[in-house]
Every structure is written in structure tokens, then in C-alpha cells.
Protein backbone atom coordinates (compact mmCIF):
# COMPACT_ATOMS: atom_id res chain seq x y z
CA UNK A 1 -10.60 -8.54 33.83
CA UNK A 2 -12.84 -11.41 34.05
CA UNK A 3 -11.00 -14.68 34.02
CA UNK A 4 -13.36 -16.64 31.49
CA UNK A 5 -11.78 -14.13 29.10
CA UNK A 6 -8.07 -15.49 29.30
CA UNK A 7 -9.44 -18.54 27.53
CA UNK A 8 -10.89 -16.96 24.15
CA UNK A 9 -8.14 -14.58 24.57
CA UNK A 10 -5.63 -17.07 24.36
CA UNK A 11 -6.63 -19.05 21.54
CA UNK A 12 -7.42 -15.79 19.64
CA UNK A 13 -3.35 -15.05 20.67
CA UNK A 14 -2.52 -18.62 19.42
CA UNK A 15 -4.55 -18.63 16.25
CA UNK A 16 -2.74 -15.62 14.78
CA UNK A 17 1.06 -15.81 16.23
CA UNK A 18 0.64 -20.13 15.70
CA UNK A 19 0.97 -19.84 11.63
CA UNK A 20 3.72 -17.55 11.76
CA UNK A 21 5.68 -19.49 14.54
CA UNK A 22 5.44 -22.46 11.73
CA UNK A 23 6.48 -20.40 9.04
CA UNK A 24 9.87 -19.25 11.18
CA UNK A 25 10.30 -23.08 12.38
CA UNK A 26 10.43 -24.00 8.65
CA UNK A 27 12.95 -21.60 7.23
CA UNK A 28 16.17 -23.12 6.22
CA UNK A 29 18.14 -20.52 7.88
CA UNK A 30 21.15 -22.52 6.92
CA UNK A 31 20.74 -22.22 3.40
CA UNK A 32 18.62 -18.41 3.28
CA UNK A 33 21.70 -16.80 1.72
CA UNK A 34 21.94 -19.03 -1.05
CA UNK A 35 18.18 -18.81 -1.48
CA UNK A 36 17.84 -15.25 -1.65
CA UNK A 37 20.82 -15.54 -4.30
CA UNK A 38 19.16 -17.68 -6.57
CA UNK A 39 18.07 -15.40 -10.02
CA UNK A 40 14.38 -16.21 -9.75
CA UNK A 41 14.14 -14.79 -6.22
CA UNK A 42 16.20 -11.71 -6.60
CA UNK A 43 14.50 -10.64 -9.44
CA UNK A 44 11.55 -10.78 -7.87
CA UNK A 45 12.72 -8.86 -4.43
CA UNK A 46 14.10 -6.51 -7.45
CA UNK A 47 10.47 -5.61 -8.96
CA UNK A 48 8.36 -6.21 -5.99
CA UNK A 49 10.56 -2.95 -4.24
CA UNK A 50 10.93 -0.80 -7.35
CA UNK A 51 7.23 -1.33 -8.38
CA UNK A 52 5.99 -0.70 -4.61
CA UNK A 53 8.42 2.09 -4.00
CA UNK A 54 7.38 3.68 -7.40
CA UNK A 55 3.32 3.46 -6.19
CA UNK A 56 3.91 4.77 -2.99
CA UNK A 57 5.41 7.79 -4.95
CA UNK A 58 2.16 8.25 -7.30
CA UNK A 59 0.04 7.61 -4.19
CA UNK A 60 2.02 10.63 -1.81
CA UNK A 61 1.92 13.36 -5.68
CA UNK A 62 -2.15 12.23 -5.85
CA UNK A 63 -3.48 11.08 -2.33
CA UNK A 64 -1.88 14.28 -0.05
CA UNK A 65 -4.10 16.74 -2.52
CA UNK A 66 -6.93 14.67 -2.66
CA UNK A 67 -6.86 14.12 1.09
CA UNK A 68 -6.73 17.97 1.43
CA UNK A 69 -9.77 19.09 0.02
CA UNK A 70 -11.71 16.09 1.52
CA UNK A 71 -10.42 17.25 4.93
CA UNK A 72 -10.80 20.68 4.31
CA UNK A 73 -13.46 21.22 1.52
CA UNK A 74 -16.87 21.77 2.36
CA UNK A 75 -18.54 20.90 -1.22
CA UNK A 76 -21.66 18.57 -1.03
CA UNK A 77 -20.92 15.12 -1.68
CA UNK A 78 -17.64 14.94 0.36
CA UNK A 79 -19.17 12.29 2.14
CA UNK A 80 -19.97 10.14 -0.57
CA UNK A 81 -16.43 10.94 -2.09
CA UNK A 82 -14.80 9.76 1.05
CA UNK A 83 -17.31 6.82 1.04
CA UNK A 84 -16.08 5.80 -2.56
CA UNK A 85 -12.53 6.40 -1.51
CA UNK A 86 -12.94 3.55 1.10
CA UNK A 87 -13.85 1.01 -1.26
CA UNK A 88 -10.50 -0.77 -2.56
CA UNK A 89 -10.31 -1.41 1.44
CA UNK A 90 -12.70 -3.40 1.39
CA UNK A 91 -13.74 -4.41 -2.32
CA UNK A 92 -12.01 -8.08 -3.00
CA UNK A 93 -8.33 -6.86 -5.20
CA UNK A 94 -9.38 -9.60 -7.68
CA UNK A 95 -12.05 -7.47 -8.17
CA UNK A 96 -10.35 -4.36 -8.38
CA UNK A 97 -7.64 -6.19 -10.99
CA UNK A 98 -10.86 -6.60 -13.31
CA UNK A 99 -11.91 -3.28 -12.94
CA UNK A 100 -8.82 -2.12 -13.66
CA UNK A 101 -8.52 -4.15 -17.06
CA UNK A 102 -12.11 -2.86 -17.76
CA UNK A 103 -11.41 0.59 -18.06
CA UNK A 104 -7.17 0.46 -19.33
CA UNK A 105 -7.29 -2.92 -21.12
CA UNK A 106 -7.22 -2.80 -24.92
CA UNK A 107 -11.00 -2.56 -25.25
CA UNK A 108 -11.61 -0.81 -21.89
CA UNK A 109 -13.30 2.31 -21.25
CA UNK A 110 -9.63 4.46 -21.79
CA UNK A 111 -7.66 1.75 -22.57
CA UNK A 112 -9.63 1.31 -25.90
CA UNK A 113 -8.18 4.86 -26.85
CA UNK A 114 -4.51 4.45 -25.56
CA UNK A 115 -4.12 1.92 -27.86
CA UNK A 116 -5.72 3.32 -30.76
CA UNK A 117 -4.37 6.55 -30.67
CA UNK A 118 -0.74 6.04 -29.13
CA UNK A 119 -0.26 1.97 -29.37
CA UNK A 120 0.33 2.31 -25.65
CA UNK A 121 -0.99 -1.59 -24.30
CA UNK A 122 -1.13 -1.29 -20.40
CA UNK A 123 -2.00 -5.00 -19.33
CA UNK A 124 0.26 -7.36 -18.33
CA UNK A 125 3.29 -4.72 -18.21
CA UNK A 126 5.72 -3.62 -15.09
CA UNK A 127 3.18 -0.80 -15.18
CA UNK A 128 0.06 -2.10 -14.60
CA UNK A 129 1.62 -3.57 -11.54
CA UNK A 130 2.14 0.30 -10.03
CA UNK A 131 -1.28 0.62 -11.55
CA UNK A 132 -2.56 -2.31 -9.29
CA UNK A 133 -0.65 -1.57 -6.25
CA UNK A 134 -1.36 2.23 -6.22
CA UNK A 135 -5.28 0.90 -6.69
CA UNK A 136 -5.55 -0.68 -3.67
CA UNK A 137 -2.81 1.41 -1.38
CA UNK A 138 -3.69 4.89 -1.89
CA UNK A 139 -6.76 4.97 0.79
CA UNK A 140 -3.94 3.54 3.49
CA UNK A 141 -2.43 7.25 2.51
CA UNK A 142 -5.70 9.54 2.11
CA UNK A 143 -7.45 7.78 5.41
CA UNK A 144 -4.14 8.79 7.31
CA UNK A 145 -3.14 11.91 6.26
CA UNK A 146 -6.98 13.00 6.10
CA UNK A 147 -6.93 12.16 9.91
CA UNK A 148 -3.80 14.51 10.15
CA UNK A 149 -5.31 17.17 8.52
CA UNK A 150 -8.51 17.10 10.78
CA UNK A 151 -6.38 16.66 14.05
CA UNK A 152 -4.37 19.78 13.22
CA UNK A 153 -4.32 23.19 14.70
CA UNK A 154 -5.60 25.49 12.34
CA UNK A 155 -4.50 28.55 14.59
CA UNK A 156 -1.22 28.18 12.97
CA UNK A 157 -2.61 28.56 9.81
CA UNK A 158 -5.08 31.66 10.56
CA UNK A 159 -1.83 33.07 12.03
CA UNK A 160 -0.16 32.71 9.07
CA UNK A 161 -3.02 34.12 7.09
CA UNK A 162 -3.39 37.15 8.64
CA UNK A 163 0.38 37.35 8.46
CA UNK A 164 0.05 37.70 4.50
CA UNK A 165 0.93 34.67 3.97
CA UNK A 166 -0.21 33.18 0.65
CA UNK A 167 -2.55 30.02 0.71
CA UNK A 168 -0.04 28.55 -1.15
CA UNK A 169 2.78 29.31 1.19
CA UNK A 170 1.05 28.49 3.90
CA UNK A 171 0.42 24.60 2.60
CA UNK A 172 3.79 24.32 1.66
CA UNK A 173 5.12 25.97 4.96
CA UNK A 174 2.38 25.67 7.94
CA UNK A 175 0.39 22.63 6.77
CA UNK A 176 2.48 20.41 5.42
CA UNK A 177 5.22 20.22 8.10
CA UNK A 178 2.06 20.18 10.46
CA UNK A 179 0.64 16.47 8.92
CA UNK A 180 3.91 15.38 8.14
CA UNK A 181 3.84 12.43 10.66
CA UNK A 182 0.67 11.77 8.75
CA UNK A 183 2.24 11.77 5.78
CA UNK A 184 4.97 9.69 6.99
CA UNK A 185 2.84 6.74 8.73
CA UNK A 186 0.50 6.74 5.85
CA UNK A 187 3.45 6.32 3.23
CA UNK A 188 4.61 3.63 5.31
CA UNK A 189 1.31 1.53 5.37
CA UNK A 190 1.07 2.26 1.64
CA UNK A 191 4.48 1.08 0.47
CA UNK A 192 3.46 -2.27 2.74
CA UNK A 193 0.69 -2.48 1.05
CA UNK A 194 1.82 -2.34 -2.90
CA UNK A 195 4.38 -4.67 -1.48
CA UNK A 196 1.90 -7.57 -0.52
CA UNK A 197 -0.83 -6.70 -3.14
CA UNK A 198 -1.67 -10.36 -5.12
CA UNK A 199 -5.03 -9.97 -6.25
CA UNK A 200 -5.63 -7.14 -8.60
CA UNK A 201 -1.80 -7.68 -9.96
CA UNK A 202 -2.35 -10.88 -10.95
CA UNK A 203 -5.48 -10.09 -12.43
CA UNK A 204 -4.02 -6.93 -14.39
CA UNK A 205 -0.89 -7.09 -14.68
CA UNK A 206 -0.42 -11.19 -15.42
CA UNK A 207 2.27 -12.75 -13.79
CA UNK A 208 5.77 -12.66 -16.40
CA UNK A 209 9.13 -13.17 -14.88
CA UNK A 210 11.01 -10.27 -14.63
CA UNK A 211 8.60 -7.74 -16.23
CA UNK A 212 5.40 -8.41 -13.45
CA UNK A 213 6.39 -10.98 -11.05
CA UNK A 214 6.22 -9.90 -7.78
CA UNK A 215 7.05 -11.29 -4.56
CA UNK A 216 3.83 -12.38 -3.28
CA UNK A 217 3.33 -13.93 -6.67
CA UNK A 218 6.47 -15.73 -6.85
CA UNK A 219 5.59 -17.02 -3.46
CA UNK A 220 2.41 -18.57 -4.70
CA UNK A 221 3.84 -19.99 -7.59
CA UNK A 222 7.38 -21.79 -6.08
CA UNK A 223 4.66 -23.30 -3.46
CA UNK A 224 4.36 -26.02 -6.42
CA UNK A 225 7.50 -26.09 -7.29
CA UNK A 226 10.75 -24.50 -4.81
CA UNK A 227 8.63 -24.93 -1.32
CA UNK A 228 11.37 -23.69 0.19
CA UNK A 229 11.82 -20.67 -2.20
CA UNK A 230 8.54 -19.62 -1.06
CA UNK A 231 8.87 -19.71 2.40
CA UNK A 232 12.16 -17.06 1.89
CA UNK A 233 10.07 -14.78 0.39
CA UNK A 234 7.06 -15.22 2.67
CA UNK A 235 9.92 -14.49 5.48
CA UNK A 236 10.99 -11.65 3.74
CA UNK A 237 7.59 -9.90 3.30
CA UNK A 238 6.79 -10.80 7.09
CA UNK A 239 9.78 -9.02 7.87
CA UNK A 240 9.01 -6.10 5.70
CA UNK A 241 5.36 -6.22 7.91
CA UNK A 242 6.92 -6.34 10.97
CA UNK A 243 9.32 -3.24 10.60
CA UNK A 244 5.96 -1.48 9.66
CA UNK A 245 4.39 -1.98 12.51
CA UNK A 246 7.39 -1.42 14.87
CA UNK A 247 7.67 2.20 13.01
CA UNK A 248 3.98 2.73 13.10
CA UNK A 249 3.88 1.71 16.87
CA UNK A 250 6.55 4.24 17.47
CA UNK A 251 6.64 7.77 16.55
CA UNK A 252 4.82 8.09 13.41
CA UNK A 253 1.03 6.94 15.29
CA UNK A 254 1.66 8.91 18.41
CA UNK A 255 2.63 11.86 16.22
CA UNK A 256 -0.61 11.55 14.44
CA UNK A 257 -2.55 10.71 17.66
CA UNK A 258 -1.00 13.90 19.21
């Protein structure tokens, strides 16, 4: 390794692990239990995990199919499809908040209907915050279990086939225990995901104590007001990143990597 290296290296090192050094320096451990006690903050460790837990259900019943037939589906367009997929990645979640509002909001493209028909008003509700956070978490899911899919052996499958096995059986019994570590590590990055997602929430889903204030939105707002609210639940969701990564590190990547 070139020496002239260890120099960018190190301030690349510095400029990520610095900010988060600060952040642990500036926690009142002393008085954490008494923060995380206080209503506003509970309630909003309450939502933020039933919301986030709830979209990383709708995003394992929808993504695992739809990752399935653009692993294994040999259509035209599937690369377009997966091109589209990859968008919330990298499309700004404000964005994706407006878009959302465009097509379920009162006068959106569905929305317009929901409420005419049924008097069913998605904006600013606890569901438009799954709505937002299963937006912009399902591709975590797809990309991963996608890449499961591809990796694995398909002898067990033709095995199986010739076996009499029905295609059905066979997903349910070959396949699926076959990507599970897939499945797993791509849950995992989507429940982080919902968890942090700011952007297209606040945009959608408004930001009303108790009914769609999440963490990361309670963090930005008790920065004006309870600094030192905010910094327990900026701990708490760098906490909730770190066990990610530790589990994603461990078995779940080499799984899929195997």
C-alpha cells in the first residue's frame, strides 16, 4: 500500500467516525433514562417501530414476488423494470413524499377516487407513514433477495421438478429456504430504512404527534426546542444502525455471498 494513501485515508476515517464521536461525547448518559421516559419521546420510539415494523411486513408480502419474476422471468422489459425499481434509491424522498401525495392525496391520481367513493383520506395519517417508508425501503428488499435468487443453485430446483414436485411446492419448499438469508439481510436493511426515512414522511404523511411523528422527525424538531431530546433519539437510531450492520456483517451477507 502506498504510504501517500494513509493520509486521504485517514481524514476520509476521521470525517465519517468524527461526527458520531461528537454525538456520543454529548449524550447525557446521566440523565438518558429519564429522557427516553419523557411522553413526547416514547411515543415517538412507539410509532417510529410499529410503523417501520409494519412496512417491512408489506415490503417482504410484495417485494419477495416481485423480486422473483425479475430474477427469474425472461419477459422484455425486465431491464427497464429493474431500472425503475432502483429509483427511490436514488430519487431525493422529498421527492418521492410529493409523488406519493400526487397520486393518493385527495385530488391525486387514486387518491381522488378513495375519497370520493369510500371517504378514505390517506395524507397526513399513521398510514401514509407505512406508505412513505415502504416507498423508499422496498428496493433495499428486491435488490437483495433478487441477488439471492440469481446466486442460487437451480439444480435443487430441477431436482425437485423432475421429482413431481409442483412449481408451487417447490417455491415454498426448495426456493424459499434457498434465499432465505436473502430474505433475512434484505428485511433487515429495509426495517432500517423505514426507521430513518424523513423526507417523503414529512412530505406525505405531515408531522402530528402521536398519529405521524416519527423518530427522525421528532429529532429534527426538539433540535429547536429539547437539544438534548434530540440527541437521545439520534443515539437511539445510531444504535438501531449499528446492530444492522453488525448482523449484516455477520451471517446474513456471507450467506448471501455464499
Amino acid at each position: 500500500m502506498p504510504p501517500i494513501l494513509l493520509i486521504p485515508a485517514g481524514l476520509g476515517l476521521a470525517f465519517l467516525l468524527l461526527p458520531l464521536a461528537g454525538l456520543l461525547v454529548r449524550t447525557p448518559w446521566s440523565d438518558l433514562g429519564t429522557l427516553l421516559a419523557q411522553p413526547e419521546v416514547s411515543e415517538a420510539l412507539r410509532l417510529s417501530l410499529i410503523t417501520a415494523v409494519t412496512a417491512t411486513g408489506i415490503c417482504l408480502v410484495l417485494g419477495v414476488p416481485l423480486a422473483w419474476v425479475l430474477a427469474r422471468a425472461t419477459v422484455p422489459g425486465m431491464r427497464l423494470v429493474r431500472a425503475l425499481l432502483t429509483l427511490p434509491l436514488v430519487l431525493p424522498p422529498v421527492v418521492g413524499g410529493v409523488a406519493l401525495l400526487l397520486l393518493l392525496g385527495r385530488r391525486g391520481l387514486i387518491g381522488q377516487h378513495l375519497y370520493d367513493w369510500f371517504g378514505l383520506s390517506l395524507p397526513f395519517t399513521t398510514t401514509a407513514v407505512v406508505l412513505s417508508q415502504a416507498f423508499v425501503a422496498m428496493p433495499f428488499l428486491v435488490i437483495a433477495v433478487e441477488g439471492a435468487l440469481r446466486g442460487a443453485d437451480r439444480r435443487f430446483e430441477d431436482a425437485a421438478a423432475t421429482l413431481g414436485a409442483s412449481r408451487w411446492l417447490i417455491f415454498r419448499r426448495v426456493t424459499l429456504p434457498l434465499v432465505a438469508p436473502g430474505i433475512s439481510a434484505g428485511a433487515v436493511l429495509c426495517f432500517a430504512r423505514a426507521l430513518g426515512e424523513f423526507g417523503a414522511t414529512i412530505t406525505f404523511a405531515g408531522n402530528f404527534p402521536g398519529v405521524t411523528r416519527t423518530m427522525p422527525l421528532s429529532v429534527y424538531l426538539a433540535l429547536e426546542s429539547d437539544p438534548e431530546a434530540a440527541i437521545v433519539l439520534a443515539l437511539v437510531l445510531l444504535l438501531v444502525s449499528v446492530v444492522v450492520l453488525v448482523a449484516l456483517r455477520g451471517r446474513w451477507v456471507s450467506g448471501v455471498a455464499s
